[in-house]
N, C-alpha and C. Protein backbone atom coordinates (compact mmCIF):
# COMPACT_ATOMS: atom_id res chain seq x y z
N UNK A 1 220.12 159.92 -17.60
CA UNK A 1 221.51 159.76 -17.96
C UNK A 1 222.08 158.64 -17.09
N UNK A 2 222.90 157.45 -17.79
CA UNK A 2 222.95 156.28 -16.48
C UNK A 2 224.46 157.52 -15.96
N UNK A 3 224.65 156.74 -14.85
CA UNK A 3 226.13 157.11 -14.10
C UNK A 3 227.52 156.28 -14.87
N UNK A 4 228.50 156.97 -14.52
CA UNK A 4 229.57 156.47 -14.95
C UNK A 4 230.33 155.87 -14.06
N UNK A 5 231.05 154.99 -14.36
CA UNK A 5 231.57 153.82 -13.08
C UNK A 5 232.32 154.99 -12.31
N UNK A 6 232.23 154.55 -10.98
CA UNK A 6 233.20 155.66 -9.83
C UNK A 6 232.03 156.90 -9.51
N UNK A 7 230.95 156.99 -10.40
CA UNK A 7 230.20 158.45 -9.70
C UNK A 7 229.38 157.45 -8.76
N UNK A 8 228.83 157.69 -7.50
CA UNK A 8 227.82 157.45 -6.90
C UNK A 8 227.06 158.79 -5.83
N UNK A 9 226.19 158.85 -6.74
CA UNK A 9 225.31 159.93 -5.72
C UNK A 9 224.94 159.48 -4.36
N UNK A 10 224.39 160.16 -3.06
CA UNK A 10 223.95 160.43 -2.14
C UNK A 10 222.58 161.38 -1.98
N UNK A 11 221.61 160.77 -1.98
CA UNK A 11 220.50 161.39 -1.78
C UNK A 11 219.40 160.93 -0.52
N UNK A 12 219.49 162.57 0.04
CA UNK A 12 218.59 162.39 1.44
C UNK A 12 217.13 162.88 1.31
N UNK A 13 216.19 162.03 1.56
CA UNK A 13 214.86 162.80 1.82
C UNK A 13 213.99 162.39 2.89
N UNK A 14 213.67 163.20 3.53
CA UNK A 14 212.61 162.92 4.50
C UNK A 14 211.43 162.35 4.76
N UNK A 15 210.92 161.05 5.56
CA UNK A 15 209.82 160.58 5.33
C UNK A 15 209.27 160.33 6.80
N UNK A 16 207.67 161.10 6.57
CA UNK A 16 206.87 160.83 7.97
C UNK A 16 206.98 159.64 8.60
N UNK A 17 206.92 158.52 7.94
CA UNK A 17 206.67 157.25 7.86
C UNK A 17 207.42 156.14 7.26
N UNK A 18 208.69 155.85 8.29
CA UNK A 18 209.88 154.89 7.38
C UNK A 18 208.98 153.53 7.13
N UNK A 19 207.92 152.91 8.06
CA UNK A 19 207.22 151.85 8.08
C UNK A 19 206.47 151.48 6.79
N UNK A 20 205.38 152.77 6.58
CA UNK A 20 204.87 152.43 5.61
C UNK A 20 205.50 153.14 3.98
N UNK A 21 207.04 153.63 4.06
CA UNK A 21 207.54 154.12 2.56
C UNK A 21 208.02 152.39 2.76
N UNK A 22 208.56 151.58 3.52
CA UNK A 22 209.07 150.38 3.28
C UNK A 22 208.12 149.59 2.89
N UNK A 23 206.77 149.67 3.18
CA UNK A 23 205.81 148.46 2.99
C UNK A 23 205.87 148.81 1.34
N UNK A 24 205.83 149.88 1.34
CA UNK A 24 205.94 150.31 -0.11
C UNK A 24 206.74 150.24 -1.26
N UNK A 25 207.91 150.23 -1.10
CA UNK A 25 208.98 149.91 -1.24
C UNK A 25 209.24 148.36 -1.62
N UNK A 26 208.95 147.69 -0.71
CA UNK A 26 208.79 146.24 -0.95
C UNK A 26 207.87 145.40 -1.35
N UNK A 27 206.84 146.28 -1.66
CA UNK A 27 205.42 146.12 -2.50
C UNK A 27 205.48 146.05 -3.92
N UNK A 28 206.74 147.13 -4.30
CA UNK A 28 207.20 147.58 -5.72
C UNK A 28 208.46 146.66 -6.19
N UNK A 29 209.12 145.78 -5.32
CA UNK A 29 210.03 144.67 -5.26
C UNK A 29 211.03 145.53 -5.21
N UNK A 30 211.51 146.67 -4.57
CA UNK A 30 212.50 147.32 -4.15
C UNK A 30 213.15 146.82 -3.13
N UNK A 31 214.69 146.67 -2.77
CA UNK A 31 215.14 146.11 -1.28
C UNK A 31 215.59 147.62 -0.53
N UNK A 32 214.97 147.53 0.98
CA UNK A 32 215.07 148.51 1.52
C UNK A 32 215.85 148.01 2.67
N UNK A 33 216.93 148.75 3.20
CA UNK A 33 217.18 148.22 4.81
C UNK A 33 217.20 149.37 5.83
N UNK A 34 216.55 149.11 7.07
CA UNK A 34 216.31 150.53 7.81
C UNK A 34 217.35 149.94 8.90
N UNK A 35 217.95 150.97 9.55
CA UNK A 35 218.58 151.17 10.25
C UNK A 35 218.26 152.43 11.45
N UNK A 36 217.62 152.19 12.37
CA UNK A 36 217.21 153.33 13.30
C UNK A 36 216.10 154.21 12.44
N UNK A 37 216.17 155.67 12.43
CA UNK A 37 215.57 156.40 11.53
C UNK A 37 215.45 156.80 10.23
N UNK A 38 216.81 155.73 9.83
CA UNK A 38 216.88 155.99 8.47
C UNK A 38 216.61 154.64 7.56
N UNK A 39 215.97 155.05 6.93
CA UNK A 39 215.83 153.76 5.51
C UNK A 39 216.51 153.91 4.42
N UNK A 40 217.34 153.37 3.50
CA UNK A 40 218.46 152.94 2.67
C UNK A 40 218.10 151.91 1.65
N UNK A 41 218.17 153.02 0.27
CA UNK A 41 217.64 151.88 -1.02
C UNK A 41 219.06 151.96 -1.79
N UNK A 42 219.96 151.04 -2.00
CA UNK A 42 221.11 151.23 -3.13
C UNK A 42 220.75 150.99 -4.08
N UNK A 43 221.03 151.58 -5.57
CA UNK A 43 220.54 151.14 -6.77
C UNK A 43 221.92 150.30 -7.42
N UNK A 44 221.24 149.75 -8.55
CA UNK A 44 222.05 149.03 -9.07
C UNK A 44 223.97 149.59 -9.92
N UNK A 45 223.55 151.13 -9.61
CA UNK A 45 225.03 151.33 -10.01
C UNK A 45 225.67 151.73 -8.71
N UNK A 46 225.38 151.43 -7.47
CA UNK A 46 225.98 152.73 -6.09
C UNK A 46 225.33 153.42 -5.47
N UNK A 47 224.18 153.69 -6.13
CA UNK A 47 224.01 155.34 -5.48
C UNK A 47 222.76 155.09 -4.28
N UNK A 48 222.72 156.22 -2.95
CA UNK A 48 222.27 155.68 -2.21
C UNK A 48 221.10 156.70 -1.71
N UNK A 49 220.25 155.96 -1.75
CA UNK A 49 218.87 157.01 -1.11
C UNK A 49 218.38 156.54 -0.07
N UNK A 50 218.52 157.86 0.75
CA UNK A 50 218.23 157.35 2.18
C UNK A 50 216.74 158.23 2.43
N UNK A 51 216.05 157.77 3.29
CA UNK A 51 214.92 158.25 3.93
C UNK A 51 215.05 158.41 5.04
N UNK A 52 215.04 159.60 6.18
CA UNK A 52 215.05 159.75 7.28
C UNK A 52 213.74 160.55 8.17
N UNK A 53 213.44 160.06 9.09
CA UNK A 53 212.55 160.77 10.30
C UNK A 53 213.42 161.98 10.61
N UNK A 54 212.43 162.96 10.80
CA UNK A 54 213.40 164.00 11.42
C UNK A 54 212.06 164.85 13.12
C-alpha cells in the first residue's frame, strides 16, 4: 500500500553488524547513513528505518 502524504512510519530493528548490513545496503544501491550505533535508510516517501546495535 504506498503511504499518503503526511504519514511517515518509524521503524527500528536490530543488527549484529551495522558494518556489514551497510556494505550491503550499498551493494543493493541503497543510501545508508550511520550515526554511532545506529544506521538510517529514508525511503522515498519519509519513512525511516533505523538499524541499531544493542
Amino acid at each position: 500500500m504506498p503511504a499518503t502524504p503526511g504519514s511517515h512510519a518509524r521503524i527500528t530493528m536490530e543488527s549484529a553488524n551495522l558494518g556489514k548490513a551497510a556494505r550491503h545496503l550499498h551493494k543493493e544501491g541503497v543510501f545508508a547513513f550511520k550515526n554511532g550505533a545506529t544506521l538510517t535508510v529514508i525511503d522515498p516517501d519519509g519513512n525511516v528505518l533505523q538499524l541499531e546495535t544493542r
